[in-house]
Protein backbone atom coordinates (compact mmCIF):
# COMPACT_ATOMS: atom_id res chain seq x y z
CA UNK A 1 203.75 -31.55 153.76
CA UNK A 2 206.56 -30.60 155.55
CA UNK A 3 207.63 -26.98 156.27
CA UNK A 4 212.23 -26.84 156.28
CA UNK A 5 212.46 -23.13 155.85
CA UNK A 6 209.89 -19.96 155.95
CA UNK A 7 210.51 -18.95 151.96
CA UNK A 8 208.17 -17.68 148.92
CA UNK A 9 205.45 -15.59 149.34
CA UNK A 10 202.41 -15.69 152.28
CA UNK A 11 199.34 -13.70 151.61
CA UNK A 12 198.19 -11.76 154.87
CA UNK A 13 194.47 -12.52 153.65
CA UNK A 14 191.59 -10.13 153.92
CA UNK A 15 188.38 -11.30 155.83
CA UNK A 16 186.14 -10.73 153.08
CA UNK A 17 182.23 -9.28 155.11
CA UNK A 18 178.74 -9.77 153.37
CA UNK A 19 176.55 -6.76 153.15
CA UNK A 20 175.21 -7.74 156.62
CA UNK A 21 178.98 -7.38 158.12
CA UNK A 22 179.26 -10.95 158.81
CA UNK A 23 181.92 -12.97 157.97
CA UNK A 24 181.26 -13.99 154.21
CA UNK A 25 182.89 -17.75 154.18
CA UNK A 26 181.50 -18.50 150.57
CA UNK A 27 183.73 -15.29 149.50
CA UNK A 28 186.50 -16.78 152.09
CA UNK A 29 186.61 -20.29 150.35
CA UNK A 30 186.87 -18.66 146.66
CA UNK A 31 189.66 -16.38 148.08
CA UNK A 32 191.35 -19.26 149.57
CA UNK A 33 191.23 -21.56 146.69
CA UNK A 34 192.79 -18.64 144.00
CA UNK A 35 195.56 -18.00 146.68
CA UNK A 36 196.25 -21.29 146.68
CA UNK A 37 196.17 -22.60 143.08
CA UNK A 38 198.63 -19.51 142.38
CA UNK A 39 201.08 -21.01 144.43
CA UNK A 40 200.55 -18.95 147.93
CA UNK A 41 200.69 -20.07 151.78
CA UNK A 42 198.57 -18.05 153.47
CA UNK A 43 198.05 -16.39 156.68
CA UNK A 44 194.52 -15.87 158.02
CA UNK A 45 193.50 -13.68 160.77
CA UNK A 46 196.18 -10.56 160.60
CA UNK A 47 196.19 -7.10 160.71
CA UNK A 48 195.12 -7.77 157.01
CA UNK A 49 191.95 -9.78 157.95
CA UNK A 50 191.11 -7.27 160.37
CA UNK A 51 192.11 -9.05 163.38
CA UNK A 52 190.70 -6.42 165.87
CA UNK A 53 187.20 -6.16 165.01
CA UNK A 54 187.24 -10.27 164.97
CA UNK A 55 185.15 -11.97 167.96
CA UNK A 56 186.80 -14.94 168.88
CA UNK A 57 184.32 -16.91 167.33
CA UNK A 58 185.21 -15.79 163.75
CA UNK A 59 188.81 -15.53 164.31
CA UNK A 60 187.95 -19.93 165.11
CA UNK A 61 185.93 -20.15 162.05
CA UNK A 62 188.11 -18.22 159.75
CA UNK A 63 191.22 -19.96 160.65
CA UNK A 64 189.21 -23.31 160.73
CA UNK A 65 187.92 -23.25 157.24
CA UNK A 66 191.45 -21.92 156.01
CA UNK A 67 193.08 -25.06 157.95
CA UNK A 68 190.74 -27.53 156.12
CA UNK A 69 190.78 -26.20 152.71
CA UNK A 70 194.66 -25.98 153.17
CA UNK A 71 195.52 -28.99 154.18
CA UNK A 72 197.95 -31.25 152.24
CA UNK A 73 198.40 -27.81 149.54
CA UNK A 74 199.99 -25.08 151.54
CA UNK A 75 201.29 -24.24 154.90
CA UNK A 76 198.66 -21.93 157.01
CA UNK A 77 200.11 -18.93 159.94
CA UNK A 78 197.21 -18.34 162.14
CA UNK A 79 197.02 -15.33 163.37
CA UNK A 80 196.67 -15.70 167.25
CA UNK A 81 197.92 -12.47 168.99
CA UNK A 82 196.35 -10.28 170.73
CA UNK A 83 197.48 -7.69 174.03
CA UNK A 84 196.26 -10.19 176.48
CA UNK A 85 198.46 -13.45 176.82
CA UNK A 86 195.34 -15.50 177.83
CA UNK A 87 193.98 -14.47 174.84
CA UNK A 88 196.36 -15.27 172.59
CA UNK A 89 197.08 -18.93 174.87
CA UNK A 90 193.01 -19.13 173.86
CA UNK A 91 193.63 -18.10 170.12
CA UNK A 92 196.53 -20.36 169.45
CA UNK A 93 195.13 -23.39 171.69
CA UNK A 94 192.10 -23.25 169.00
CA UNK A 95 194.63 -22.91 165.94
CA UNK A 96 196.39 -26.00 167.02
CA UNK A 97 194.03 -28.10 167.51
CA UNK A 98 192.19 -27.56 163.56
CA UNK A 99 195.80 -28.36 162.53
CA UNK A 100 197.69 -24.75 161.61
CA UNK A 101 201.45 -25.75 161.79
CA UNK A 102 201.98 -22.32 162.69
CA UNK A 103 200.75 -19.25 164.65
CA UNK A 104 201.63 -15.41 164.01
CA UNK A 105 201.87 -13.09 167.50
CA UNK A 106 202.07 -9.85 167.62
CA UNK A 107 203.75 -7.61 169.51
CA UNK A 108 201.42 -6.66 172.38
CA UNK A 109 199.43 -3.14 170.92
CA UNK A 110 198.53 -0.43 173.60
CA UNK A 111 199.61 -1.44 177.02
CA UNK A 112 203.03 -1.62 175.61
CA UNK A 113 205.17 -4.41 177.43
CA UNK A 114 209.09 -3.81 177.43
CA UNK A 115 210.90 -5.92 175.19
CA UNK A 116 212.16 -8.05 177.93
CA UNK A 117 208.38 -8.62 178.75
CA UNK A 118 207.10 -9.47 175.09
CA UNK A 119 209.63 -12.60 175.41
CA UNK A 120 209.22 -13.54 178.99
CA UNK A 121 205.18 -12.89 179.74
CA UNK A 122 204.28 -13.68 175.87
CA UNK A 123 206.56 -15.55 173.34
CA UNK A 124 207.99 -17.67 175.98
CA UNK A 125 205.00 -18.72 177.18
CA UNK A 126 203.17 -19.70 174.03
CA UNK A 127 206.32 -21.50 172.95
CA UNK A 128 206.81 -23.05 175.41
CA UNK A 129 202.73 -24.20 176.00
CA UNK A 130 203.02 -25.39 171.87
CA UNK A 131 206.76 -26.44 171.06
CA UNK A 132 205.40 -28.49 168.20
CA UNK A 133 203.75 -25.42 166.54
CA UNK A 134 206.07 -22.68 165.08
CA UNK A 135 205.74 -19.06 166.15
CA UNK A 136 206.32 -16.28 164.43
CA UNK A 137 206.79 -13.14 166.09
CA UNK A 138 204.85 -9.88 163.87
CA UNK A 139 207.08 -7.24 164.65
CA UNK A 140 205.56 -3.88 163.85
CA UNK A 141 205.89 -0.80 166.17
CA UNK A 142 203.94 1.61 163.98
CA UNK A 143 200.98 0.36 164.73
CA UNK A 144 202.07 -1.39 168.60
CA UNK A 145 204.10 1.47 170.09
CA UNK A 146 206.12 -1.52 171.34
CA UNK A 147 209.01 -4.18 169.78
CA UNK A 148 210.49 -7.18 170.38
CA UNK A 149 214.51 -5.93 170.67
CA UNK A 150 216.26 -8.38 168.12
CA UNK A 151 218.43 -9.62 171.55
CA UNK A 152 215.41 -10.95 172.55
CA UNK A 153 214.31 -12.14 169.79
CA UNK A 154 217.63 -14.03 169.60
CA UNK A 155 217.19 -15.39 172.86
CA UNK A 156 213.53 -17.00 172.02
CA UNK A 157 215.78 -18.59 169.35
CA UNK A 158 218.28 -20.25 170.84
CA UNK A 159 215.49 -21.58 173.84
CA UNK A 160 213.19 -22.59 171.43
CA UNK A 161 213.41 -24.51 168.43
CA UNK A 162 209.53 -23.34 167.40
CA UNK A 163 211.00 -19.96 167.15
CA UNK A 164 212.72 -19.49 164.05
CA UNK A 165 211.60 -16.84 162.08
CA UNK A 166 209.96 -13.47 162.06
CA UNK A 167 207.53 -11.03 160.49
CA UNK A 168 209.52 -7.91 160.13
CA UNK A 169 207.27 -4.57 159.78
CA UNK A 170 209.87 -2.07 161.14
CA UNK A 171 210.73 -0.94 158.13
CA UNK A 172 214.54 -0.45 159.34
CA UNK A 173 216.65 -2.38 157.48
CA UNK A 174 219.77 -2.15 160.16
CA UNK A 175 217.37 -3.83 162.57
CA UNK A 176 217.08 -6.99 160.44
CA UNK A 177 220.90 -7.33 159.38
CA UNK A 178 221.37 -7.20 163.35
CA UNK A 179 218.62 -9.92 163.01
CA UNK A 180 220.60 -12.12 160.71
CA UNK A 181 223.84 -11.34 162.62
CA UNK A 182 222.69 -12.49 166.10
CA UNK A 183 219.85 -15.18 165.04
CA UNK A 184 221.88 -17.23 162.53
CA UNK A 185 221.90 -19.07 159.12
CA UNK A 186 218.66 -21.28 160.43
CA UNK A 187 216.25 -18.47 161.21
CA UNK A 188 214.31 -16.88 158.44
CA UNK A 189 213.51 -13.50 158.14
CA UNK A 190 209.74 -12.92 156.26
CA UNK A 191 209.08 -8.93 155.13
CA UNK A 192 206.23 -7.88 156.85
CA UNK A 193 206.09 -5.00 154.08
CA UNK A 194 205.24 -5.53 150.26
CA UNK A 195 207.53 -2.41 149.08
CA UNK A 196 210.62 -3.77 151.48
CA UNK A 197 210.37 -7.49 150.44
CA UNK A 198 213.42 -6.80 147.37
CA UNK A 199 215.65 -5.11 149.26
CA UNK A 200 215.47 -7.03 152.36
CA UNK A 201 216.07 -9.97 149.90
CA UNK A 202 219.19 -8.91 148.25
CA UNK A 203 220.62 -7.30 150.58
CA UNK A 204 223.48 -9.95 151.60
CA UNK A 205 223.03 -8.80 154.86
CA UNK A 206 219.70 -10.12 155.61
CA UNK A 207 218.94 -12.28 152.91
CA UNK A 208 215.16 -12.84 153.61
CA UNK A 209 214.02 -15.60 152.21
CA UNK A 210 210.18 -14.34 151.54
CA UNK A 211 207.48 -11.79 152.44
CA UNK A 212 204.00 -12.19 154.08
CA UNK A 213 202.38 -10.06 151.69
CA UNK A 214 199.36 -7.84 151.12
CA UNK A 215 199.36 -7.03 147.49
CA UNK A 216 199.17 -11.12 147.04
CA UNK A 217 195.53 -10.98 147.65
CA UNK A 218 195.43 -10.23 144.27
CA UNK A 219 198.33 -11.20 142.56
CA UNK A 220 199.83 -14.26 144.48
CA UNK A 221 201.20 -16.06 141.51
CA UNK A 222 203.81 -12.81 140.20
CA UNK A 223 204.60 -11.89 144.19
CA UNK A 224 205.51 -15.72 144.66
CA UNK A 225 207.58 -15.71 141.12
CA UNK A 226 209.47 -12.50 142.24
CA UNK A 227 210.21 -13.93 145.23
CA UNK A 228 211.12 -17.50 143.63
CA UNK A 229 213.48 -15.69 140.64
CA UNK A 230 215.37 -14.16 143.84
CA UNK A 231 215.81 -16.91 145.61
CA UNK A 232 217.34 -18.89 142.30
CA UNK A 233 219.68 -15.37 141.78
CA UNK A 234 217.93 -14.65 138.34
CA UNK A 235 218.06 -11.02 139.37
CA UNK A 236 216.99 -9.76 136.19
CA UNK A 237 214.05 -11.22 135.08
CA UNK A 238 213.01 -10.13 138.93
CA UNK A 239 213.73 -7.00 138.73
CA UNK A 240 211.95 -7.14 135.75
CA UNK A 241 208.79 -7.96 137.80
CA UNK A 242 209.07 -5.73 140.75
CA UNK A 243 208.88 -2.69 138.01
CA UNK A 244 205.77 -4.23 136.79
CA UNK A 245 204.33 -4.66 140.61
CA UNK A 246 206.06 -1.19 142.03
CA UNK A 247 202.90 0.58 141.98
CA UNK A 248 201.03 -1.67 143.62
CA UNK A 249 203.73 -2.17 146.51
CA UNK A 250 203.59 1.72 146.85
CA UNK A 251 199.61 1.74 147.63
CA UNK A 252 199.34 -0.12 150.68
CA UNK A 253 198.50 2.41 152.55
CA UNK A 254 197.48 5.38 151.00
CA UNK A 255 197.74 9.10 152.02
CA UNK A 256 196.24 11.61 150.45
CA UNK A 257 195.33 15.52 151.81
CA UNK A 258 191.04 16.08 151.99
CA UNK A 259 189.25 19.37 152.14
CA UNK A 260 185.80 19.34 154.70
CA UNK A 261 184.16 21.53 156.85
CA UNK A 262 186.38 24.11 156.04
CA UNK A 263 189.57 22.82 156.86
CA UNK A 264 192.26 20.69 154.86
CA UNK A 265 193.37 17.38 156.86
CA UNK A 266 196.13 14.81 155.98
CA UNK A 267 194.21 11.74 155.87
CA UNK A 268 195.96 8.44 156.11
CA UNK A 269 193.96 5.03 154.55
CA UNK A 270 195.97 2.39 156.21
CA UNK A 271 195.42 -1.24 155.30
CA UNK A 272 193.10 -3.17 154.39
CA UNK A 273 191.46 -0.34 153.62
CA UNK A 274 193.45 -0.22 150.01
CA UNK A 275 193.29 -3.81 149.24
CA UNK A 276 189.79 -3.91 149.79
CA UNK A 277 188.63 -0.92 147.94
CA UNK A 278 190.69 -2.93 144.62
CA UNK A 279 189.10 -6.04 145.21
CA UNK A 280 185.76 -4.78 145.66
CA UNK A 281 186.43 -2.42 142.13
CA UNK A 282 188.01 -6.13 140.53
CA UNK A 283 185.17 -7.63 141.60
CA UNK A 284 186.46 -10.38 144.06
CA UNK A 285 185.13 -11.35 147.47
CA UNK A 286 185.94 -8.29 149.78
CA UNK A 287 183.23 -6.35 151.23
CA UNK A 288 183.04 -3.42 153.27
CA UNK A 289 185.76 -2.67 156.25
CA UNK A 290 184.64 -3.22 160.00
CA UNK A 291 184.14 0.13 161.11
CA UNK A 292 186.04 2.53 162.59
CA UNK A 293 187.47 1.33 159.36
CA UNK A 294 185.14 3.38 156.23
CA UNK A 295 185.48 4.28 153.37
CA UNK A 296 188.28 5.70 151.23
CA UNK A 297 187.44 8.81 149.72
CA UNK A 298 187.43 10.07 146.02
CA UNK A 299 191.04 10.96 145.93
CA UNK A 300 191.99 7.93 147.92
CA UNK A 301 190.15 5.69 145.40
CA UNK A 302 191.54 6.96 142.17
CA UNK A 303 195.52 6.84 143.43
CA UNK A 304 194.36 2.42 143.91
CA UNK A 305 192.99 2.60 140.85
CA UNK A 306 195.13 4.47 139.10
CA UNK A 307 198.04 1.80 140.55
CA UNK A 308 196.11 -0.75 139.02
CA UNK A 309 195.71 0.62 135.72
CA UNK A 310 199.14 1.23 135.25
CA UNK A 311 200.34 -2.50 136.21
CA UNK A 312 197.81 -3.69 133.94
CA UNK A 313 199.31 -1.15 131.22
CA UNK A 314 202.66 -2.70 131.49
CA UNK A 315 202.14 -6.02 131.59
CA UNK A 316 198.15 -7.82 130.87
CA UNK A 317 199.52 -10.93 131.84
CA UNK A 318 199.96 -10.10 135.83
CA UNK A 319 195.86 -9.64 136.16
CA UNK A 320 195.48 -12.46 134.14
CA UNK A 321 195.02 -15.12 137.05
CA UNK A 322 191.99 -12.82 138.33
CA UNK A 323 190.51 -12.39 135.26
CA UNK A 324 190.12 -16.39 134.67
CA UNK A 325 189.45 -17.65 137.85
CA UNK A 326 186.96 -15.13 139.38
CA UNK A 327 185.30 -14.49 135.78
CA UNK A 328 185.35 -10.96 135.54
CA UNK A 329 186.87 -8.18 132.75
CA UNK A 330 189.78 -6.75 134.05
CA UNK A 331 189.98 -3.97 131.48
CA UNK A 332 185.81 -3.27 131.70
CA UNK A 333 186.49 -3.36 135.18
CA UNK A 334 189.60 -0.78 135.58
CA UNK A 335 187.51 1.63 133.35
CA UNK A 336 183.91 1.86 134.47
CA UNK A 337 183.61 4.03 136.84
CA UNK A 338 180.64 2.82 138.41
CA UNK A 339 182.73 0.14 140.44
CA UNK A 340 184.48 2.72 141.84
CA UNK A 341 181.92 4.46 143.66
């Protein structure tokens, strides 16, 4: 297989744990094959799979077993970044080598390089090191408190062929027409966020051409067809679909307002923590979050469920694909409360 253009629909997969914490690779492989079968490349090792409470050890494994049972049916994005260049050199190195024609970096979290630095003391560097492996900058300052200025960006670009797309979590929609302004017809822009993916899409101004997505851990194959129907320009039959999947784009993160100890506090359940607390109620591979990472509480748990129950009110057929592969009862499943405790 050979990838011409980032397009369709990437699934930012979850690192599903076993009730010892460890890495639970049976769950992984299941995971990988449904993904897969419904049409989705995927992209191990993110913010998604919990990337920063992954040894370097499982990140290998992880994106080694995803490599292998990828090969020949979709395209894999390793993700290899970390705030240490040698690191990521170490992560990506590894990635390369089991055969992942691609490696996801992200912006450098905490110590907070300059813009100028991200491309010169980073993406150069990898680039450069791997100029037969594409990477894909992960843009995504909420949770960095650092980007990649879309100059720069531009610059990697036009130096390095490898360079020719990006994950765009910004959430500022100006920022990526600037992107397709300055980077061209031949880069591809990829939504980094599940409720942006439409309009970034449409809007002739960017025209993304797909979306590494969260909410595709459980419904790859209606993500993927939105994205597909957009692509073609049959805008209403996808628009159609995006008002089926709306509430689960709207859930991945979730914030809710908790009373304790005698005070009320805004509390803010940012992914996985929502994708994980559905898969775990569906019944798919999933297991606990690494801590600091717990569990959502009460109220946080009914608004996923509750955005899951009304999908599967409007259309049956968009759970379908879970129902038959992973043999479970969607509907027993969405109202027995006991697997939502």
């Amino acid at each position: 297989m050979k990838l011409e253009k980032f397009e369709g629909c990437w699934t930012a997969m979850v690192t599903p744990f076993n009730r010892k914490g460890e890495v639970d690779i049976e769950g992984l492989e299941k995971n990988i094959q449904f993904l897969i079968g419904n049409g989705s490349n995927l992209v191990p090792t993110g913010t998604t799979g919990e990337s920063p409470t992954l040894d370097w050890r499982e990140h290998d494994r992880v994106i080694t077993k995803t490599v292998k049972l990828a090969k020949g049916r979709a395209f894999v994005i390793a993700g290899t970044g970390s705030n240490s260049t040698d690191e990521a050199m170490r992560g990506s190195k590894h990635a390369v080598e089991v055969g992942a024609p691609g490696v996801l970096l992200v912006d450098c979290y905490y110590n907070g390089p300059s813009s100028l630095e991200l491309r010169t003391q980073y993406y150069e560097v990898i680039a450069k090191a791997f100029r037969k492996t594409f990477v894909v900058p992960y843009v995504i300052p909420g949770r960095t408190g650092t980007k990649l200025e879309v100059e720069d960006l531009a610059i990697l670009h036009r130096k390095y062929r490898n360079v020719r797309s990006v994950k765009e979590a910004t959430g500022d929609l100006e920022r990526m027409a600037k992107t397709r302004a300055l980077c061209g017809e031949d880069f591809d822009i990829l939504s980094g966020d599940d409720d942006k993916t439409f309009d970034m899409m449409t809007r002739n101004d960017i025209r993304a051409s797909g979306v590494i997505s969260v909410m595709s851990n459980i419904v790859p194959g209606p993500i993927n067809e939105m994205v597909r129907l957009i692509l073609k320009g049959e805008m209403e039959k996808a628009n159609r679909l995006k008002g089926v999947l709306d509430p689960l784009f709207k859930v991945v993160t979730v914030n809710t307002m908790e009373s304790y100890e005698g005070f009320d506090v805004p509390c803010k359940f940012r992914n996985p923590l929502a994708i994980k607390t559905m898969m775990k109620g569906l019944g798919l591979p999933s297991g606990p979050c690494r801590p600091p990472l717990g569990k959502m509480t009460p109220k946080g748990v009914e608004v996923v469920r509750n955005a899951l129950k009304e999908v599967y009110e409007k259309d049956k057929e968009v759970l379908r694909p879970i129902q038959e592969f992973y043999k479970i009862n969607i509907e027993e499943r969405l109202s027995n409360d006991r697997y939502w405790k």
